[in-house]
Protein backbone atom coordinates (compact mmCIF):
# COMPACT_ATOMS: atom_id res chain seq x y z
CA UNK A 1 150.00 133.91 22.63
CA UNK A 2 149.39 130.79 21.49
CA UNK A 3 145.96 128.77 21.87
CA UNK A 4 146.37 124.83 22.23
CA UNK A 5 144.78 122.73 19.20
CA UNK A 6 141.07 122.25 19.58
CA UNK A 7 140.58 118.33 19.52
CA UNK A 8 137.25 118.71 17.90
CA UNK A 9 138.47 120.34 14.52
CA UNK A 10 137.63 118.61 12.15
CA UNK A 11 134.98 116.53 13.91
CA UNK A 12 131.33 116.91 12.80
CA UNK A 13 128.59 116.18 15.79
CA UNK A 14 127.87 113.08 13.55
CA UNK A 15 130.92 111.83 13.78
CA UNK A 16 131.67 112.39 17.45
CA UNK A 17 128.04 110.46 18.53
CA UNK A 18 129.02 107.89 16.15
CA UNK A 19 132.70 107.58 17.90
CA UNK A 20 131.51 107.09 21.31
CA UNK A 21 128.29 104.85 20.41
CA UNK A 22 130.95 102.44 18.74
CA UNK A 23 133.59 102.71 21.60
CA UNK A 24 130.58 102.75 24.67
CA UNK A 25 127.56 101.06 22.96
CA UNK A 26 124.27 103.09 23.85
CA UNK A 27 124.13 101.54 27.53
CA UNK A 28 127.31 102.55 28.64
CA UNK A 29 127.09 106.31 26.36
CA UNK A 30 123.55 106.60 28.67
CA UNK A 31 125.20 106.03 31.96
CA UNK A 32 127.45 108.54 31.52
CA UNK A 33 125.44 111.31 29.77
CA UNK A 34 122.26 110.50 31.23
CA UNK A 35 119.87 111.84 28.50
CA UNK A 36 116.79 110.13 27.10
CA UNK A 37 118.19 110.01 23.69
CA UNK A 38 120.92 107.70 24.31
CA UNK A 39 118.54 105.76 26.76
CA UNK A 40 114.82 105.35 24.89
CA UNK A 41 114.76 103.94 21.56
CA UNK A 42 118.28 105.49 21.26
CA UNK A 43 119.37 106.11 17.32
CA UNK A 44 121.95 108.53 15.61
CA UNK A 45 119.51 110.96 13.88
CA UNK A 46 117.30 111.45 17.15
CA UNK A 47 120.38 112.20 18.85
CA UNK A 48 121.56 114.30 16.76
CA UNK A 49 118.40 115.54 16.64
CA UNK A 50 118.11 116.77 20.10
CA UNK A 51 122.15 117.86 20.58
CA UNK A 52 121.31 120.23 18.02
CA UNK A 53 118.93 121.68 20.01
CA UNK A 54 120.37 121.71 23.35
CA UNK A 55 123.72 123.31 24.02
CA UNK A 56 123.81 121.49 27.48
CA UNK A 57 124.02 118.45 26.17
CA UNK A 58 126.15 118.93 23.56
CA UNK A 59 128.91 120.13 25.92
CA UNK A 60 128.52 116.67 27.45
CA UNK A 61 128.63 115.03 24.47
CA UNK A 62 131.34 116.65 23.31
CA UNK A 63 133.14 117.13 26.28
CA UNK A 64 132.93 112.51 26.78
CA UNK A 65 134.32 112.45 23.41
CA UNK A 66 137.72 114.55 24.04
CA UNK A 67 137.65 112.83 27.64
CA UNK A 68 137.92 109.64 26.11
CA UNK A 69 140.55 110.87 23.95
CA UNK A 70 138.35 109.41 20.67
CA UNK A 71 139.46 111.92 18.36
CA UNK A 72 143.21 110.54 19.14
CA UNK A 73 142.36 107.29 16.61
């Protein structure tokens, strides 16, 4: 059986924030994962910061970023 390609080979978690901060801006990436870290003083390295530490909101993350088809460019 054969398992469809994942979308976020290749991708680091860097890379993906980075993605949808440039295609959203922070306001819009805040409205729809509503986490502080893309609300309050909002920054790559604290985001990356927390993601790291919270599956949950990686999924999100991650999940926004195949949504919006991001890895397709």
């Amino acid at each position: 059986m054969t398992q469809p390609k994942n979308p976020l080979h290749g991708f680091t978690l860097e890379q993906i924030v980075t993605a949808l901060v440039n295609h959203y801006g922070w306001g819009k990436l805040a409205e729809h994962i509503d986490i502080n870290c893309f609300k309050k003083d909002p920054s790559i390295k604290s985001s990356l910061t927390f993601l790291r530490k919270t599956p949950w909101a990686r999924e999100k993350t991650e999940a926004l970023f195949v949504a919006t088809k991001l890895y397709q460019k």
